[in-house]
PDB file of N, CA and C in Angstrom:
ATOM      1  N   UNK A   1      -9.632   7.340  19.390  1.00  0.00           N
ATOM      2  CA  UNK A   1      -9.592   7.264  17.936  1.00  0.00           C
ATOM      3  C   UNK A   1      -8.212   7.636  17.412  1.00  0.00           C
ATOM      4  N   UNK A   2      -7.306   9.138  17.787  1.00  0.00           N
ATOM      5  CA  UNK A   2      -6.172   9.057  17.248  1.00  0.00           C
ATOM      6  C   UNK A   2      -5.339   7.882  17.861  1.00  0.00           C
ATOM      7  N   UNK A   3      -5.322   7.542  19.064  1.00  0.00           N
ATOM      8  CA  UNK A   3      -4.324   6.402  19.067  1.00  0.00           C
ATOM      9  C   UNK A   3      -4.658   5.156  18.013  1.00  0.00           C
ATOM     10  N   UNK A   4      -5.284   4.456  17.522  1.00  0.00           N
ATOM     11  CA  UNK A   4      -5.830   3.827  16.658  1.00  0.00           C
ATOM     12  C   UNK A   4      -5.208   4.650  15.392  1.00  0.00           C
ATOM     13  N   UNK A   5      -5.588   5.303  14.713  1.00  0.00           N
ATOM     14  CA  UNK A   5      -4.726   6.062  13.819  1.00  0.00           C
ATOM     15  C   UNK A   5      -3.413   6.013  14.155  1.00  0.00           C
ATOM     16  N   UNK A   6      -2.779   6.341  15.055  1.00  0.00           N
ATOM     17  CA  UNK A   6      -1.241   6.132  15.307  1.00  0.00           C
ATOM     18  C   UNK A   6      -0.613   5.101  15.271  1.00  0.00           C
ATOM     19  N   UNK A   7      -1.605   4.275  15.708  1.00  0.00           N
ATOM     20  CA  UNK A   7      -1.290   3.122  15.884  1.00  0.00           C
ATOM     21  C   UNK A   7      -0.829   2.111  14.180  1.00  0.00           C
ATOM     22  N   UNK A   8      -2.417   2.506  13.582  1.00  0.00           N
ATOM     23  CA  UNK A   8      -2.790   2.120  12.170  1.00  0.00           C
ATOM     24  C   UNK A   8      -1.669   2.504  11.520  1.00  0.00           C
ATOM     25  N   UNK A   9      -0.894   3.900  11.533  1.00  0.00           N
ATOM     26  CA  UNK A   9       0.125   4.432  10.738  1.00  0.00           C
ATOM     27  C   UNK A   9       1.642   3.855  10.581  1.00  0.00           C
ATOM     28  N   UNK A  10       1.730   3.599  12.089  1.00  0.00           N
ATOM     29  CA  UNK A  10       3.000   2.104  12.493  1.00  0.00           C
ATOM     30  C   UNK A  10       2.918   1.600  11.915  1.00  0.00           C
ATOM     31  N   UNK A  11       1.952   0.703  11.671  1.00  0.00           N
ATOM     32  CA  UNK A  11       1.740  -0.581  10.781  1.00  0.00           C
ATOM     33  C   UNK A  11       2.177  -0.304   9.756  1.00  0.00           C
ATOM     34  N   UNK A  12       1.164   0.356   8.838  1.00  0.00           N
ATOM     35  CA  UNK A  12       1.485   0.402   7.729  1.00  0.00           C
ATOM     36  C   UNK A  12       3.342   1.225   7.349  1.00  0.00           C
ATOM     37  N   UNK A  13       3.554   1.899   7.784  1.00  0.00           N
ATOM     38  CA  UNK A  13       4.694   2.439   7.772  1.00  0.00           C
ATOM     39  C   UNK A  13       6.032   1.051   7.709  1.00  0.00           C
ATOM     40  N   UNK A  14       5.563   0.067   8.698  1.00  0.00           N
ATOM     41  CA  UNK A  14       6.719  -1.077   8.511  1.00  0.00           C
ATOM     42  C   UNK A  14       6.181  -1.585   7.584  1.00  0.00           C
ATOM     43  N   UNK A  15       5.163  -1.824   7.032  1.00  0.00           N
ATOM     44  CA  UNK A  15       4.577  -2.879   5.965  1.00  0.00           C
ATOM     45  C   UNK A  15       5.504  -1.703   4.814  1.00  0.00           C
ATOM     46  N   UNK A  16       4.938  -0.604   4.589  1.00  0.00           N
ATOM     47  CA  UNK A  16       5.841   0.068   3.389  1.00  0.00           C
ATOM     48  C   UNK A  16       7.252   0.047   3.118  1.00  0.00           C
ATOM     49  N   UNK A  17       8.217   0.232   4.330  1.00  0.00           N
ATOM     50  CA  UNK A  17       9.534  -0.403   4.703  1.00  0.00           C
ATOM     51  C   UNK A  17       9.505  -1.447   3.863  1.00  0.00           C
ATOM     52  N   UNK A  18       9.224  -2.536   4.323  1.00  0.00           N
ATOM     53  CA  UNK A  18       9.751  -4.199   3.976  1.00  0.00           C
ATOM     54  C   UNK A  18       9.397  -4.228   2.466  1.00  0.00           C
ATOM     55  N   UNK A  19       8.460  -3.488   1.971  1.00  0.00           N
ATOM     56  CA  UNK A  19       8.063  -3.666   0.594  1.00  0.00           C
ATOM     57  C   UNK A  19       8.696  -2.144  -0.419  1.00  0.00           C
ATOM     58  N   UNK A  20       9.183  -1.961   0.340  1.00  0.00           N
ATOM     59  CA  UNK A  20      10.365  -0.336  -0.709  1.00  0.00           C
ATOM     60  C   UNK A  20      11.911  -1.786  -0.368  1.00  0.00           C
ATOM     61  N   UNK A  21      12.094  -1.879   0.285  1.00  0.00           N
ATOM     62  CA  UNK A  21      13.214  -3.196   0.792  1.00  0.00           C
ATOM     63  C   UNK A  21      13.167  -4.183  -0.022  1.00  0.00           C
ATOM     64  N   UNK A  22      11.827  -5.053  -0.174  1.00  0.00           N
ATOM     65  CA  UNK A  22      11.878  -5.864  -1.435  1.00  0.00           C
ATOM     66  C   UNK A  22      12.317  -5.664  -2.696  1.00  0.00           C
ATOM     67  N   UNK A  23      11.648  -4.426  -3.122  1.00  0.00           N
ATOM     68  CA  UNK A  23      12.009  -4.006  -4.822  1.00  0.00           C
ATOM     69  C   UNK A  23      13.527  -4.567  -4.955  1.00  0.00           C
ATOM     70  N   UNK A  24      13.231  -4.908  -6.810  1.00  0.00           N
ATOM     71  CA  UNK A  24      14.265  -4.945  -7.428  1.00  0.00           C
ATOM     72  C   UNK A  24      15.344  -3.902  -7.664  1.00  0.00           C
ATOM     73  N   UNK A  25      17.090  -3.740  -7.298  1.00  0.00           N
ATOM     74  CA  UNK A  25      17.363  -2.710  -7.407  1.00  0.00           C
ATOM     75  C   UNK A  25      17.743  -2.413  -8.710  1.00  0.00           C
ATOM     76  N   UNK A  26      17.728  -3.002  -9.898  1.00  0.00           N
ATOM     77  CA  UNK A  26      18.089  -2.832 -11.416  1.00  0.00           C
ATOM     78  C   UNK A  26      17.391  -1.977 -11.626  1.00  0.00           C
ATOM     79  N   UNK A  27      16.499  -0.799 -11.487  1.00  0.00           N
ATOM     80  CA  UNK A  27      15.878  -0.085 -12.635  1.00  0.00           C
ATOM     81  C   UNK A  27      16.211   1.166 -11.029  1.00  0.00           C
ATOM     82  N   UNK A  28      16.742   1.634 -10.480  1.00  0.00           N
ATOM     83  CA  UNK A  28      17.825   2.731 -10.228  1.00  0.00           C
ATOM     84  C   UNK A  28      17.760   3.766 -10.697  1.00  0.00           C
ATOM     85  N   UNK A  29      18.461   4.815 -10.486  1.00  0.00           N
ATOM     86  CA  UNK A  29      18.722   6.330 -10.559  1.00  0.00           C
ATOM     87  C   UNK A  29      19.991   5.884 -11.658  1.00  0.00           C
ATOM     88  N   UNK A  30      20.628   5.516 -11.469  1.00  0.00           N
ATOM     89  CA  UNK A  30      21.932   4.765 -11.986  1.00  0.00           C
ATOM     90  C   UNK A  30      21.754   4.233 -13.803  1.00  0.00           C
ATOM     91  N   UNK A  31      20.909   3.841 -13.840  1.00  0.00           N
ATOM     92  CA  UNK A  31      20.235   2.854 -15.184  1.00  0.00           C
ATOM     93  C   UNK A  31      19.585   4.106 -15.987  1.00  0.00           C
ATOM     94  N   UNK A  32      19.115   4.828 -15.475  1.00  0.00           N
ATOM     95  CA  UNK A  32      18.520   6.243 -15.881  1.00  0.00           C
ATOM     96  C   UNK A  32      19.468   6.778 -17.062  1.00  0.00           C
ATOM     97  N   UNK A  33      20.639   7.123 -16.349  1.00  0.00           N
ATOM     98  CA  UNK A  33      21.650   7.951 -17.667  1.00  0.00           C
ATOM     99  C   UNK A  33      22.474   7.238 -17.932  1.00  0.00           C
ATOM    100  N   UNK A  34      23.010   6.008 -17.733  1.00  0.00           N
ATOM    101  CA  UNK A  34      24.189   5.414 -18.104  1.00  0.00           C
ATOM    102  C   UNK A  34      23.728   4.313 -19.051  1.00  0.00           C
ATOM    103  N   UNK A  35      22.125   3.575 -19.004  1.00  0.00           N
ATOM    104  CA  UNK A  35      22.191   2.047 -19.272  1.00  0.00           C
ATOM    105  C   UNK A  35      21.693   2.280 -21.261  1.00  0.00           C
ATOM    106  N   UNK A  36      22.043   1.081 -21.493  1.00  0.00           N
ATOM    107  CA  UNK A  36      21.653   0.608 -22.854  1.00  0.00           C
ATOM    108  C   UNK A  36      20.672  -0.450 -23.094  1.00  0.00           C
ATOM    109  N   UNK A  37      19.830  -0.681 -22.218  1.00  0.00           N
ATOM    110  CA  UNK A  37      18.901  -2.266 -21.822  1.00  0.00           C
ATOM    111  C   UNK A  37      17.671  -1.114 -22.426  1.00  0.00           C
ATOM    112  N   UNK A  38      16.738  -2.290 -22.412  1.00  0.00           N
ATOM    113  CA  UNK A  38      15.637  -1.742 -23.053  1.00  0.00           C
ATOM    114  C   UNK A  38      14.232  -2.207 -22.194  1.00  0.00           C
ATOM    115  N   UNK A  39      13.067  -1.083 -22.097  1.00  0.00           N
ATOM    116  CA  UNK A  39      12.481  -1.136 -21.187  1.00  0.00           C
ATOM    117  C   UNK A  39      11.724  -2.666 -20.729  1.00  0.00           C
ATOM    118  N   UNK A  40      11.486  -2.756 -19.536  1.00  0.00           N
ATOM    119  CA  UNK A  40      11.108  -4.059 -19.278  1.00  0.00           C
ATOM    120  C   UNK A  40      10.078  -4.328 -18.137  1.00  0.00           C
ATOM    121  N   UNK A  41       8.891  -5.007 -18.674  1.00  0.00           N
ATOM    122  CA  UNK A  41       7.411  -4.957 -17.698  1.00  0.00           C
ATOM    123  C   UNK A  41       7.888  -5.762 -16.060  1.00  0.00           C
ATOM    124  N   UNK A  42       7.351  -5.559 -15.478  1.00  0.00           N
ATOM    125  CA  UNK A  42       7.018  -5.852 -14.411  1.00  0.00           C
ATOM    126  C   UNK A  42       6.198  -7.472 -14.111  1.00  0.00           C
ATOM    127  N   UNK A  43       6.196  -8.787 -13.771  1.00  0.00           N
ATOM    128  CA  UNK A  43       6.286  -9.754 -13.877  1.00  0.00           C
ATOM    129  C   UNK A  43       6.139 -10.676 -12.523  1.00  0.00           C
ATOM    130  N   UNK A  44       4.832 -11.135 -12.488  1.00  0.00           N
ATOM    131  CA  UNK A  44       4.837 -12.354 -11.266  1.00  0.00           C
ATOM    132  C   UNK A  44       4.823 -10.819  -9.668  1.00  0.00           C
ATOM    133  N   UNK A  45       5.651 -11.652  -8.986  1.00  0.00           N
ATOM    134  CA  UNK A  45       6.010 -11.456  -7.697  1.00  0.00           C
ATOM    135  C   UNK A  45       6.612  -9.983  -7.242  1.00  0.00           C
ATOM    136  N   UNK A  46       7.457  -9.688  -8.535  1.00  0.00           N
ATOM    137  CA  UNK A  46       7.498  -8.211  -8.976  1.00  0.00           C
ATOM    138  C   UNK A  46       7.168  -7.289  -8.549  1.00  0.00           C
ATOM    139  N   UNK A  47       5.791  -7.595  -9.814  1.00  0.00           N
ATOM    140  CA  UNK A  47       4.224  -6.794  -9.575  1.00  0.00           C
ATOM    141  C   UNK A  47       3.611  -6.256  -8.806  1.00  0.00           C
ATOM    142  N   UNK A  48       3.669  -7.510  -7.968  1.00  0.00           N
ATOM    143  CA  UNK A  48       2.519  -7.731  -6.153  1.00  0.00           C
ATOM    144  C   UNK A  48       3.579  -6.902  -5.589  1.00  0.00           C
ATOM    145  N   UNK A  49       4.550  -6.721  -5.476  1.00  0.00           N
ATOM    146  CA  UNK A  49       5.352  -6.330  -4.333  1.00  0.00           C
ATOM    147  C   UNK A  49       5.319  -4.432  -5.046  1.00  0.00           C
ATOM    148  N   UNK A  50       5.336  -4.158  -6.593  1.00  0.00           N
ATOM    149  CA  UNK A  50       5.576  -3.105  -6.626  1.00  0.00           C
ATOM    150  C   UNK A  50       3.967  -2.485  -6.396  1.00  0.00           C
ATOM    151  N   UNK A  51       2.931  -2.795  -6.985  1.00  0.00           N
ATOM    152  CA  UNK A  51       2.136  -2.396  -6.906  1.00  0.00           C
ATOM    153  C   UNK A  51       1.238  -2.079  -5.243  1.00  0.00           C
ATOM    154  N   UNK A  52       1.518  -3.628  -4.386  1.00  0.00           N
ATOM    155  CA  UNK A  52       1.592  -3.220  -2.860  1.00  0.00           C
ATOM    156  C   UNK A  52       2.189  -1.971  -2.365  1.00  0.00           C
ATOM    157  N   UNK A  53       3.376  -1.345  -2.628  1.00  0.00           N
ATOM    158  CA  UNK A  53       4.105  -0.174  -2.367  1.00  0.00           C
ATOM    159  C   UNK A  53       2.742   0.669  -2.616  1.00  0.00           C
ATOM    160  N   UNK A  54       3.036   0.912  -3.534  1.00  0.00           N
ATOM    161  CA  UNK A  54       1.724   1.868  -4.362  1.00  0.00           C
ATOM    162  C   UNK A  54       0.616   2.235  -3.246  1.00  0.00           C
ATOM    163  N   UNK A  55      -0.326   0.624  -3.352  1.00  0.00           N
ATOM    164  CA  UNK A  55      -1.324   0.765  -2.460  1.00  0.00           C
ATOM    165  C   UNK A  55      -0.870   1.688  -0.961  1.00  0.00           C
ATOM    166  N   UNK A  56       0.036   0.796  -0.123  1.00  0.00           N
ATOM    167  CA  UNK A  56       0.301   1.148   1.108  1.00  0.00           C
ATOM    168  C   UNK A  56       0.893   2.703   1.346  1.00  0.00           C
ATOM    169  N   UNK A  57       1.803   3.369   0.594  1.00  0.00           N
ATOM    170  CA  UNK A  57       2.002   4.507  -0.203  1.00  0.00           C
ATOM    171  C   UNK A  57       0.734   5.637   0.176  1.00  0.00           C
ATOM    172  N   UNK A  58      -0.198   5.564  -0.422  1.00  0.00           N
ATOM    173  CA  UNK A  58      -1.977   5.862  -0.666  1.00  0.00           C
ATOM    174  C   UNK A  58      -2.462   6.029   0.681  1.00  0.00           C
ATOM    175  N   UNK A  59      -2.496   4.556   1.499  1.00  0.00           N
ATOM    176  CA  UNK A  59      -2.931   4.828   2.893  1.00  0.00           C
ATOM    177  C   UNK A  59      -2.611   5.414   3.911  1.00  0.00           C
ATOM    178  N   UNK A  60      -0.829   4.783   3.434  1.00  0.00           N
ATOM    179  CA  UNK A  60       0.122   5.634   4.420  1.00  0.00           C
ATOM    180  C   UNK A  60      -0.328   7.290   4.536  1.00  0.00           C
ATOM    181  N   UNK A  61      -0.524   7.832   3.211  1.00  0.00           N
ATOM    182  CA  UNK A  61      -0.550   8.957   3.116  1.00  0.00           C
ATOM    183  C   UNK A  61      -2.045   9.971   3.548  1.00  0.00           C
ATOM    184  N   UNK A  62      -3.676   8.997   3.013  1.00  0.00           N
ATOM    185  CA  UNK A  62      -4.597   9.107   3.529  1.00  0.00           C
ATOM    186  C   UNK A  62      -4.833   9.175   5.359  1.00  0.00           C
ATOM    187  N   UNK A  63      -4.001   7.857   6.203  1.00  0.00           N
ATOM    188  CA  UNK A  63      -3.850   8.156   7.323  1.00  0.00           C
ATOM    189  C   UNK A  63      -3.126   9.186   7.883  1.00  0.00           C
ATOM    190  N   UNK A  64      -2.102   9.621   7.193  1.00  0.00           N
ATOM    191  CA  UNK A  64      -1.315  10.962   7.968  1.00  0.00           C
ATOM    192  C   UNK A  64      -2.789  12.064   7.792  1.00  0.00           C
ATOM    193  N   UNK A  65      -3.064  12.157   6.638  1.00  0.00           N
ATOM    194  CA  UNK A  65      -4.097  13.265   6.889  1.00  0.00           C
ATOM    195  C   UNK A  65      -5.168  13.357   7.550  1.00  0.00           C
ATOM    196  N   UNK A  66      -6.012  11.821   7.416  1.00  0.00           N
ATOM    197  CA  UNK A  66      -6.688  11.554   9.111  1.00  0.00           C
ATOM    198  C   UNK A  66      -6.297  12.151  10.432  1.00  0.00           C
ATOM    199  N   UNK A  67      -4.798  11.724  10.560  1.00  0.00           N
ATOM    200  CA  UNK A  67      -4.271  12.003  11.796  1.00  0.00           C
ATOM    201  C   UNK A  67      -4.133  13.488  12.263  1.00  0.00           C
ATOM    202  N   UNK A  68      -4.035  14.364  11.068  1.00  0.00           N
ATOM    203  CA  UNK A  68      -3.830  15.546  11.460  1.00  0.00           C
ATOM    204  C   UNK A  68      -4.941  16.597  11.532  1.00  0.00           C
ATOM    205  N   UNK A  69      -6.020  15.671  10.927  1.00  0.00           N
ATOM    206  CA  UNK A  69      -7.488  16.501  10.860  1.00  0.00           C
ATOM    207  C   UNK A  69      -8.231  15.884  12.356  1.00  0.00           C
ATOM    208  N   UNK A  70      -7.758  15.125  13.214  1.00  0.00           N
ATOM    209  CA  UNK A  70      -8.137  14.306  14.534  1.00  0.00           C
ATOM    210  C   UNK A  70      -7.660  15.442  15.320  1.00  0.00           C
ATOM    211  N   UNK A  71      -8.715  15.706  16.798  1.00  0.00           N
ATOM    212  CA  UNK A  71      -8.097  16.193  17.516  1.00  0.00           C
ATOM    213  C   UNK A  71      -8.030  15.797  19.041  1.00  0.00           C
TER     214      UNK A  71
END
């Protein structure tokens, strides 16, 4: 069972990678104190990719605690 969990955590761990990698980099640490643009929704393909983070984020984090309550 923990290898399966370890295993499960890989996964998702590159799936979270490629989708923190996707994001748009315009809305930055950078844009925070310097910018003059005005706030702006999230849109299409965006979305899926920011809100995926999110999800995988959640599991990522639910499986570490699986993993450490496994013995």
């Amino acid at each position: 069972m923990k290898t399966f969990v370890i295993f499960a955590q890989i996964i998702v761990a590159v799936i979270l990678s490629v989708l923190v990698l996707l994001q748009s980099s315009k809305g930055g640490l950078g844009n925070t104190f310097g910018s003059l643009d005005f706030y702006r929704t999230r849109r299409g393909a965006e979305k899926v990719v920011f809100l995926g983070t999110i999800i995988f984020a959640v599991i990522f984090l639910m499986l570490s605690i699986v993993n450490l309550l496994i013995q």
